[in-house]
Protein backbone atom coordinates (compact mmCIF):
# COMPACT_ATOMS: atom_id res chain seq x y z
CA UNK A 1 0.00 0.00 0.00
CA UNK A 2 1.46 3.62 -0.77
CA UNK A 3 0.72 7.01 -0.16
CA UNK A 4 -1.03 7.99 -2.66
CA UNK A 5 -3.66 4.49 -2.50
CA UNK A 6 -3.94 5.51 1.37
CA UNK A 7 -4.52 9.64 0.58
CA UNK A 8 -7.09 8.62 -2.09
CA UNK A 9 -9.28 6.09 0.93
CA UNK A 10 -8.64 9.11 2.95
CA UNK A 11 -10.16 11.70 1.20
CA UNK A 12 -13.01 9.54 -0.17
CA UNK A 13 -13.77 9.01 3.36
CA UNK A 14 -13.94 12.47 4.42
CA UNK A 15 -15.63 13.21 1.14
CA UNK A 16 -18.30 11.03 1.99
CA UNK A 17 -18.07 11.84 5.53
CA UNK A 18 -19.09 15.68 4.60
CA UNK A 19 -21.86 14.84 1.85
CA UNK A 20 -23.62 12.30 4.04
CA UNK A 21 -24.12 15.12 6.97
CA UNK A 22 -24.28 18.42 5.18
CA UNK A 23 -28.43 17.90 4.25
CA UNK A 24 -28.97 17.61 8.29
CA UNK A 25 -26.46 20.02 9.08
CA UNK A 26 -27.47 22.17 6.74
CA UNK A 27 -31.49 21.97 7.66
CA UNK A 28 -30.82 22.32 11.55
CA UNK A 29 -28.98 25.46 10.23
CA UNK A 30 -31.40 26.74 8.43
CA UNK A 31 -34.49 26.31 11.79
CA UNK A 32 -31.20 27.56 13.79
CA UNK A 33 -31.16 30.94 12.47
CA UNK A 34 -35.09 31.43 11.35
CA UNK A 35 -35.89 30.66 14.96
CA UNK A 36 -32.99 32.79 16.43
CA UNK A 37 -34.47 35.89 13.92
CA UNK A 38 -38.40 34.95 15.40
CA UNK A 39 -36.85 35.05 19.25
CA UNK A 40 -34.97 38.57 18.49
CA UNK A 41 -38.37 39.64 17.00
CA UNK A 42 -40.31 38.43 19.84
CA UNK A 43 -37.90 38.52 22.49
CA UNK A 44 -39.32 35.13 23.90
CA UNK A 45 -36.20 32.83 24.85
CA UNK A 46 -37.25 29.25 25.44
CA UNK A 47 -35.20 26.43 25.21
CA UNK A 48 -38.10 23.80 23.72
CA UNK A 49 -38.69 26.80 20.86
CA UNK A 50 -34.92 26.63 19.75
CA UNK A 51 -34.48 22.69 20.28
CA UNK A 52 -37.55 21.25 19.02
CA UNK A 53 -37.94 22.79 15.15
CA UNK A 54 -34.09 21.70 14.97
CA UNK A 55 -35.10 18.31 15.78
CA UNK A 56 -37.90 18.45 13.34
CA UNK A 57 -36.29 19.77 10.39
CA UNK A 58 -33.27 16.89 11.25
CA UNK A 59 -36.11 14.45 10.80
CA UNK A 60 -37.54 16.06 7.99
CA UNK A 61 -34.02 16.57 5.84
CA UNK A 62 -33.52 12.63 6.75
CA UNK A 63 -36.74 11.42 5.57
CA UNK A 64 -36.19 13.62 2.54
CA UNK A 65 -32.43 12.74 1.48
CA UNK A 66 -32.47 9.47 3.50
CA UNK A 67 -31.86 6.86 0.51
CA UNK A 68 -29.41 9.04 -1.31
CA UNK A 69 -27.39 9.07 2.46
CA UNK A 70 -27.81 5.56 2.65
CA UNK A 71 -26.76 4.64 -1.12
CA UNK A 72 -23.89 6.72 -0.69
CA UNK A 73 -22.56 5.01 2.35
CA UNK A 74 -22.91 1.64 0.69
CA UNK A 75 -20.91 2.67 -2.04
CA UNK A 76 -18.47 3.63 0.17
CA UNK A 77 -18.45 0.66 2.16
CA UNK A 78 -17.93 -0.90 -0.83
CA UNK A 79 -15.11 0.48 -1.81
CA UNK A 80 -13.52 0.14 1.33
CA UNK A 81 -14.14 -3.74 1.19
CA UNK A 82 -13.46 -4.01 -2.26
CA UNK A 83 -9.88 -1.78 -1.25
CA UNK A 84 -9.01 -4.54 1.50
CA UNK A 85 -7.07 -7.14 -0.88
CA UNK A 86 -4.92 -3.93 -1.81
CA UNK A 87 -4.10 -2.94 1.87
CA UNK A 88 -2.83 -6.85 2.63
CA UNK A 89 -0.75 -7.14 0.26
């Protein structure tokens, strides 16, 4: 195995790593900051109103791009089997 073979797992990993959680990141951003702007409006500070739609729009963004998360991390799973012979030898 050289550098270049163990770089290239690497950064698939991480690759795939990022993809997978950037729709659920990126929806609990999104309630983040739209229920930050309604409590600066309001000026109502409750923990439930900032946790909750977070935890909603988590569920909802993995309902949504749940198969493509899942098909991704079977292809890399399969690489990283299929990359095993290469790593023994």
């Amino acid at each position: 195995m050289d550098l270049e073979f163990f770089l290239r797992v690497a950064s698939y990993g991480v690759q795939t790593a990022m993809m997978v959680s950037a729709p659920v990141l990126g929806f609990g951003l999104v309630a983040g900051v739209g229920v930050s702007i309604m409590q600066a409006a309001t000026q109502i500070n409750d923990a439930a109103l900032a946790f909750i739609p977070k935890i909603v729009a988590a569920v909802v963004s993995l309902l949504i791009f749940g198969p493509w998360m899942i098909a991704e991390l079977v292809t890399f799973a399969t690489f990283s089997f299929n990359s095993i012979s290469q790593v023994v030898t």
